[in-house]
Protein backbone atom coordinates (compact mmCIF):
# COMPACT_ATOMS: atom_id res chain seq x y z
CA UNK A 1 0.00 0.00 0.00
CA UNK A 2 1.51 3.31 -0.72
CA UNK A 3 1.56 6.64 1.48
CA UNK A 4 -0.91 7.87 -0.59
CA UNK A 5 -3.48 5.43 -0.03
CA UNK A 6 -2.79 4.46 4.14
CA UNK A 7 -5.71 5.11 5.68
CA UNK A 8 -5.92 8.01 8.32
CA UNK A 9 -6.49 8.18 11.26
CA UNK A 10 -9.84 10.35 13.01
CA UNK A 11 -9.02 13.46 13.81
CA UNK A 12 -11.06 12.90 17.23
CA UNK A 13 -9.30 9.43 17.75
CA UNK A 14 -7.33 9.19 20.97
CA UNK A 15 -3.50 8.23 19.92
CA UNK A 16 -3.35 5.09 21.97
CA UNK A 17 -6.77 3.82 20.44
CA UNK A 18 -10.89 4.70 20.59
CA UNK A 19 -11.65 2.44 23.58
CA UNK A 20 -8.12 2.83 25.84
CA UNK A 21 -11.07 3.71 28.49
CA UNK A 22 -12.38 0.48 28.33
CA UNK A 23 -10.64 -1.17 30.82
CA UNK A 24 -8.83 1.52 32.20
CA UNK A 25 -10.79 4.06 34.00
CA UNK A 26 -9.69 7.74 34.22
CA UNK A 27 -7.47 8.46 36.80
CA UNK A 28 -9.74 11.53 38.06
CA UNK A 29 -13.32 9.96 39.53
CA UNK A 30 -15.97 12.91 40.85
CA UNK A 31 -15.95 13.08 44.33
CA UNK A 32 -18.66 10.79 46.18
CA UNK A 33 -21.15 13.09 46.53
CA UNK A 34 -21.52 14.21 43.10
CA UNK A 35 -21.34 10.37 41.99
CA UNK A 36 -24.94 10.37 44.69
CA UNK A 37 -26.40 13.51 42.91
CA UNK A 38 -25.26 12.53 39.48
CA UNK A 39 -27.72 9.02 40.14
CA UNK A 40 -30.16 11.11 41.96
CA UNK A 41 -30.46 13.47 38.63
CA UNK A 42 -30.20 10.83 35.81
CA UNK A 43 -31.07 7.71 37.69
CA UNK A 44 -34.17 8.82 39.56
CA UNK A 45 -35.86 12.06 39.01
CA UNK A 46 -34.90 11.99 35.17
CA UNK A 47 -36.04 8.58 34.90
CA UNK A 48 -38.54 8.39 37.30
CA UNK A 49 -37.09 5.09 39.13
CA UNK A 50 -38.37 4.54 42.80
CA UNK A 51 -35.51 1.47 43.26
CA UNK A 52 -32.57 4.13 42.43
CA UNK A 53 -34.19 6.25 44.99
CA UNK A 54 -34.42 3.92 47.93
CA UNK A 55 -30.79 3.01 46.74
CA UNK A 56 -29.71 6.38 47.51
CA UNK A 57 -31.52 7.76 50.28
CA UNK A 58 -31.80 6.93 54.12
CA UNK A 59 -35.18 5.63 55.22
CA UNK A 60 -35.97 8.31 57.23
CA UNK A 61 -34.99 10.95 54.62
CA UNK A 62 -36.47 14.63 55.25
CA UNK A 63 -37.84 16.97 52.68
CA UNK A 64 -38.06 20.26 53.59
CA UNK A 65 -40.68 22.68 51.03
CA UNK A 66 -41.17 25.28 52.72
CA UNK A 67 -42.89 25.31 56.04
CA UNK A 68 -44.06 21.60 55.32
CA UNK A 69 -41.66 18.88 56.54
CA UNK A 70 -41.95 15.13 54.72
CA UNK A 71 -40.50 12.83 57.35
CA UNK A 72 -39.60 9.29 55.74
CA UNK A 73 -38.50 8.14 52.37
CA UNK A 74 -41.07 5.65 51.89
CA UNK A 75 -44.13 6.85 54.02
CA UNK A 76 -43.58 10.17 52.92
CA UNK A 77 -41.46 11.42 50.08
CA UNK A 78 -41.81 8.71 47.42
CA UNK A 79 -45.66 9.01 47.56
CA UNK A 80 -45.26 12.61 47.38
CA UNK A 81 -42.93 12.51 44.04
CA UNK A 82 -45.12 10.20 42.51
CA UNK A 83 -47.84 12.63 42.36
CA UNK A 84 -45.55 15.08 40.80
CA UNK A 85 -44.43 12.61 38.20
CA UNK A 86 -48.21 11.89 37.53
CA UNK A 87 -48.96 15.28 36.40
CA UNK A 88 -45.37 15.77 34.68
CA UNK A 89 -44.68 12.28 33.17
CA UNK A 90 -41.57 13.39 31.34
CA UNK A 91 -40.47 15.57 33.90
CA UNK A 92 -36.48 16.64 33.06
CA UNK A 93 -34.09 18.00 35.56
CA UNK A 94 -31.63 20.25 33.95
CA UNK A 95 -28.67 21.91 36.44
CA UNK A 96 -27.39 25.29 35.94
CA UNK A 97 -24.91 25.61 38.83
CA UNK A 98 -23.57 23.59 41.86
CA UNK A 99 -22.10 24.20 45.02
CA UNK A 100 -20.68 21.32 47.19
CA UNK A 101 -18.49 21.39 50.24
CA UNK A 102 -18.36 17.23 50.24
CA UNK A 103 -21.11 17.06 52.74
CA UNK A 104 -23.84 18.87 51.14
CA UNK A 105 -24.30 19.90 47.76
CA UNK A 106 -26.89 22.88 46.19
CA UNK A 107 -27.91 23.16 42.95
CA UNK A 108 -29.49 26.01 40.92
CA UNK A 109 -31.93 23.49 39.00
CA UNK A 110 -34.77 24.18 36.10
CA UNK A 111 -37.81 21.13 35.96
CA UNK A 112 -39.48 21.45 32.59
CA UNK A 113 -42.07 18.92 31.21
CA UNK A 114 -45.73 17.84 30.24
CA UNK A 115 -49.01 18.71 32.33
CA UNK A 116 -51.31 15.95 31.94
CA UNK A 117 -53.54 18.11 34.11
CA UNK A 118 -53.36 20.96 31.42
CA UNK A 119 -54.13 19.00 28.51
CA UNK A 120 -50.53 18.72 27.55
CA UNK A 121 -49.33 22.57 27.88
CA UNK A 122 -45.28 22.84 28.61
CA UNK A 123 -43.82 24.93 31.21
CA UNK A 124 -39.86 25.31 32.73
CA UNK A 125 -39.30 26.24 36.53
CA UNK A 126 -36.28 27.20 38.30
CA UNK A 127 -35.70 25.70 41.88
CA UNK A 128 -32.63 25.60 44.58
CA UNK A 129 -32.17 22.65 46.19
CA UNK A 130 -29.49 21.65 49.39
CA UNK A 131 -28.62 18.37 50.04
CA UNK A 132 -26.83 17.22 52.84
CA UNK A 133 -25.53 13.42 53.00
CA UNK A 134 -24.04 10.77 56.19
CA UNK A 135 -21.56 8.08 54.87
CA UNK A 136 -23.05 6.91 50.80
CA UNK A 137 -26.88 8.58 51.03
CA UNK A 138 -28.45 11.56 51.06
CA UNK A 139 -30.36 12.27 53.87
CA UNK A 140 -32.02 15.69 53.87
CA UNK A 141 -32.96 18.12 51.58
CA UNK A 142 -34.36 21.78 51.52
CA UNK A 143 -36.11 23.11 48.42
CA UNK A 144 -37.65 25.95 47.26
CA UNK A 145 -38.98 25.95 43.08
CA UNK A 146 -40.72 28.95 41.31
CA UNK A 147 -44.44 27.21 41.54
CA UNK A 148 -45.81 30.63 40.15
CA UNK A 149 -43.94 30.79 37.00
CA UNK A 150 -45.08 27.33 36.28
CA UNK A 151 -48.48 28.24 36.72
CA UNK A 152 -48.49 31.49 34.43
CA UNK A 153 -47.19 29.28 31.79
CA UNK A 154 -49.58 26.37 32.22
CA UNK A 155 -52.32 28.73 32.14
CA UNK A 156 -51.38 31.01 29.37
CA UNK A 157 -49.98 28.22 27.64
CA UNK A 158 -46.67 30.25 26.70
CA UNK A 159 -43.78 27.89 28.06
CA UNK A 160 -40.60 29.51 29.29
CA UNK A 161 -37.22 28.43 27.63
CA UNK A 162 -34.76 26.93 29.57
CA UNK A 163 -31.95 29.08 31.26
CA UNK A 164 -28.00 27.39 29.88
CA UNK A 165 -27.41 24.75 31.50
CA UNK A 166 -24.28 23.32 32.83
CA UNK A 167 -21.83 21.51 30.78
CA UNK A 168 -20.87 19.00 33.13
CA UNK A 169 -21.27 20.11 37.60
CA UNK A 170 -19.89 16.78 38.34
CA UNK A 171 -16.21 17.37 37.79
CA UNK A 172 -16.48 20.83 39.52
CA UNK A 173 -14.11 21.29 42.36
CA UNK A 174 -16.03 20.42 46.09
CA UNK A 175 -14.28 23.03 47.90
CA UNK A 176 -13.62 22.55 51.88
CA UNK A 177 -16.33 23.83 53.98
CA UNK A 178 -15.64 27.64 55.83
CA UNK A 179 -17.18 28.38 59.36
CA UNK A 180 -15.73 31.92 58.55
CA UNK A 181 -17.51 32.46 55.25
CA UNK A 182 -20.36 30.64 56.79
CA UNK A 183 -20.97 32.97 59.37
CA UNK A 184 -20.31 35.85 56.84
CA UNK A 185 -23.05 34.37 55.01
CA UNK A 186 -25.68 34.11 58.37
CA UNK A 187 -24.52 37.74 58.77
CA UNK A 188 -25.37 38.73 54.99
CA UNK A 189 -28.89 37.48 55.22
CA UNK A 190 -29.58 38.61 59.03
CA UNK A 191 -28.93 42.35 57.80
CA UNK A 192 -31.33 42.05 54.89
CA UNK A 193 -29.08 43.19 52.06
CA UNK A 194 -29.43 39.86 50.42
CA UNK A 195 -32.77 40.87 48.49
CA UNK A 196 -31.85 44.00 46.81
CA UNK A 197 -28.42 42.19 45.68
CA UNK A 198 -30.02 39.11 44.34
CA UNK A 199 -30.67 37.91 40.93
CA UNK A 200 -34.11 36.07 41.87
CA UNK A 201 -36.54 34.00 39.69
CA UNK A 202 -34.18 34.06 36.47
CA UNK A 203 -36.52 33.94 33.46
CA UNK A 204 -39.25 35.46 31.19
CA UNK A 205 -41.16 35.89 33.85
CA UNK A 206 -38.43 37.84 36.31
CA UNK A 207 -40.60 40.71 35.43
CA UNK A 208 -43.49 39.47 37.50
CA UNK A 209 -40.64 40.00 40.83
CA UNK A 210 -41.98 41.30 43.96
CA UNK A 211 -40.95 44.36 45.53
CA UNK A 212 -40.39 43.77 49.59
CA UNK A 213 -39.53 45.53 52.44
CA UNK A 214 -37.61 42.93 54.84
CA UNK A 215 -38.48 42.34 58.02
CA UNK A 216 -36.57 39.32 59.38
CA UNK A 217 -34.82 36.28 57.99
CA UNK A 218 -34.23 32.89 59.42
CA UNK A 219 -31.22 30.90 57.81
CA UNK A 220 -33.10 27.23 57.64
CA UNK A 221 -29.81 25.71 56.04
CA UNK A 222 -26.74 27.47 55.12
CA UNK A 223 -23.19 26.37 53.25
CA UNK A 224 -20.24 28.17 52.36
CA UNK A 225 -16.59 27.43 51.01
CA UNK A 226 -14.25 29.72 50.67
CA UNK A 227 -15.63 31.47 47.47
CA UNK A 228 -19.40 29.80 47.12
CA UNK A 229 -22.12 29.79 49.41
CA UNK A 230 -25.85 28.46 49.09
CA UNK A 231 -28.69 29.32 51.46
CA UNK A 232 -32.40 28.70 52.13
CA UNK A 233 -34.38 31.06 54.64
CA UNK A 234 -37.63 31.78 55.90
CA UNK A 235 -38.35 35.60 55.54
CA UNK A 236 -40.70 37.71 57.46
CA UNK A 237 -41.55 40.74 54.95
CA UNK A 238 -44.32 43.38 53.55
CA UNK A 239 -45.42 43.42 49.91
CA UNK A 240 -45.09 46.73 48.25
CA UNK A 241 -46.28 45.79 45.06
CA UNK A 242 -44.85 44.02 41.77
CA UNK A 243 -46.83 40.67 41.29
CA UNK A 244 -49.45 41.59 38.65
CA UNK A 245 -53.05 41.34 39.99
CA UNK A 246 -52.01 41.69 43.56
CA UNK A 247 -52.57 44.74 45.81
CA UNK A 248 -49.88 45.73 47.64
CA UNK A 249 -49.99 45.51 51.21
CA UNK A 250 -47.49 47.42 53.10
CA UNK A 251 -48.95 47.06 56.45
CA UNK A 252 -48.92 43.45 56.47
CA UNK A 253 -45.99 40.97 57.29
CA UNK A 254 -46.21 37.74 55.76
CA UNK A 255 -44.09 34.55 55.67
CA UNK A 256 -41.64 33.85 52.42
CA UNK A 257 -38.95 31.40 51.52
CA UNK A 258 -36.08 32.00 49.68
CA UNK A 259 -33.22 30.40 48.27
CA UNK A 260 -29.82 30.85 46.63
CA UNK A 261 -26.67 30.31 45.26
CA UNK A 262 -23.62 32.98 46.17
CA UNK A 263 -20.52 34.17 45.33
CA UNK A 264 -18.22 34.92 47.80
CA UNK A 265 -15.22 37.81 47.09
CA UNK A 266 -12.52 38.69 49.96
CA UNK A 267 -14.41 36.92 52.55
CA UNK A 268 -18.13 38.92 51.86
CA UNK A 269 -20.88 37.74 49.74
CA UNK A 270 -20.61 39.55 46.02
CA UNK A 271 -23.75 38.10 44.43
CA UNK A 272 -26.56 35.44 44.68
CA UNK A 273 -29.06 33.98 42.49
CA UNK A 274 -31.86 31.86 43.36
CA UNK A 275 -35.98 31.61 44.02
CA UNK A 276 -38.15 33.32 46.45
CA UNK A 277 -41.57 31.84 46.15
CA UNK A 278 -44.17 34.75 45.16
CA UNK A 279 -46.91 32.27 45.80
CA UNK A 280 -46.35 33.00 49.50
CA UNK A 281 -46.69 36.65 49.51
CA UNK A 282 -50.80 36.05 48.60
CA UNK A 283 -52.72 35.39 51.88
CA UNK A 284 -54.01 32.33 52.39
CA UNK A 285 -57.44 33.33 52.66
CA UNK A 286 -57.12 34.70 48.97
CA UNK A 287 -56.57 31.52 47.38
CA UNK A 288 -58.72 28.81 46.96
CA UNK A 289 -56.09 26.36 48.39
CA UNK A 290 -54.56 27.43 51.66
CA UNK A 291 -50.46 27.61 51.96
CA UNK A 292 -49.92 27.13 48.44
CA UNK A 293 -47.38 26.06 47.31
CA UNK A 294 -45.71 24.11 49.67
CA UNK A 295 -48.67 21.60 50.08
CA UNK A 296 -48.45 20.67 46.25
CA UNK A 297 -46.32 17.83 47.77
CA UNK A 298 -48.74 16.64 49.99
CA UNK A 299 -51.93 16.75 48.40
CA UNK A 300 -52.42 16.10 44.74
CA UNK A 301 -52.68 19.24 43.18
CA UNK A 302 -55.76 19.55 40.95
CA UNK A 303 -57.27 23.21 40.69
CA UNK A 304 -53.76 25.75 40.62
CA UNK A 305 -54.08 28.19 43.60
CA UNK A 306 -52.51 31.02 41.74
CA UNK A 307 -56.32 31.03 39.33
CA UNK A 308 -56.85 33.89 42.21
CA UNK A 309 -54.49 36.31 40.19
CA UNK A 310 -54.56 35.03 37.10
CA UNK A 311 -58.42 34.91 37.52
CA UNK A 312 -58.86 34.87 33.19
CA UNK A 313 -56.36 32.44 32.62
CA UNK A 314 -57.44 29.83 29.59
CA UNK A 315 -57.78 26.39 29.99
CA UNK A 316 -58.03 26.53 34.01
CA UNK A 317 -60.98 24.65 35.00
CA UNK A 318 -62.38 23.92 38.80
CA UNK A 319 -61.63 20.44 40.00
């Protein structure tokens, strides 16, 4: 055979041969916990498997949404999920940023599928999730998703597009945990100044924001390395006006939750971005399920609470 018909060799073909992986395993493996949340994406919640699940969490895993608290992964929090993945039978879980410190992880997350309940209508949420593990399963979690932004969609049947995702969190440096940034952080949201510094509710619909006056704020769970933190907080504050359809109401202090991934710059927070649920600011006694969201997880959710400001919504129907 001459030179000028050898054949060559791919371009993208490593030098030592296309499968030199194939016994040999990189060098480099993610660190445990991101091999846990890396199943917990694509083995469970992506693929909607209940035996992944119970492989990686503790049996008496605790959700917390919210104020409500699911004690128990079996009596509890599968039962819960499956109702979600009733109503969104394709649900996807897409990541846009992660923070880990080895023990617990956060993640700045988008869910985006199918309503069965709304005749097939699409719609993308943001959420920010922190997971803490014990030895190889995760054990706790505290969550907080943009439930109104998934109802505007649903109802005017105008789905949101995703926000970039991340090329690949897994490999991302888990950075030592910092009880000095940490308390920088509890600080940070004890003063307030977290709200008019955030980034909140990325999205189309980051126009709908609230504009609040706050009052208090109660770290729930809080993480910090030396330049990333993540939070999520209850929040005592007065509505001054923003959400469409709802009267501001400046006199009245009502109960929020927030949550958020930070940067951290010479030791002080430099920005965050994350979800505070707008659902919450409505009274209860204006909607025609009490403590929406937060009891979508325990109830199955059949008539969407937030019909009381979107009151000509299409498609919404009573249950």
């Amino acid at each position: 055979m001459t030179e000028a018909h050898k054949p060559s060799r791919s371009p993208v073909q490593p030098a030592d041969g296309p499968h030199r992986w194939a016994s040999q395993p990189p060098a480099v493996q993610p660190p445990l916990l991101m091999t846990l949340m890396r199943r917990y994406v694509s083995g469970f919640v992506n693929s909607q498997d209940f035996s992944v699940c119970r492989e990686l969490m503790s049996e008496d895993y605790v959700l917390h949404a919210g104020d409500t608290v699911h004690r128990g992964r079996d009596s509890a929090y599968i039962p819960a999920v499956a109702r979600q993945f009733r109503q969104f039978p394709t649900l996807g879980f897409s990541i846009h940023d992660l923070v880990s410190d080895g023990e617990y992880a956060a993640l700045l997350f988008s869910e985006h599928g199918v309503s069965l309940r709304w005749d097939g209508r699409r719609a993308s949420w943001t959420g920010v999730s922190i997971y803490r593990r014990s030895g190889d399963r995760l054990v706790e979690c505290w969550v907080e998703q943009d439930y109104y932004a998934r109802h505007v969609q649903l109802a005017a049947a105008e789905p949101a597009p995703l926000e970039p995702v991340a090329l690949d969190p897994w490999f991302s440096a888990v950075q030592a945990p910092d009880t000095d940034r940490e308390r920088a952080v509890r600080d940070w949201l004890d003063s307030g100044e977290w709200w008019a510094m955030g980034d909140w509710n990325p999205g189309p619909l980051q126009r709908d924001n609230p504009e609040l006056a706050i009052e208090s704020t109660r770290p729930l769970a809080v993480m910090a390395t030396a330049t990333r933190a993540a939070f999520n907080a209850e929040v005592q504050c007065r509505y001054l006006g923003g959400i469409p359809g709802l009267d501001p109401a400046p006199r009245q202090v009502v109960t929020a939750y927030a949550a958020g991934l930070a940067d951290i710059a010479e030791g002080a927070v430099s920005g965050v971005r994350g979800v505070i649920s707008r659902a919450g600011l409505v009274p209860s006694s204006d909607l025609p399920m009490g403590q929406w969201p937060y009891r979508l997880f325990a109830q199955d959710w059949t008539y969407p609470a937030l019909s009381a400001i979107v009151r000509s919504a299409p498609g919404a129907s009573s249950p």
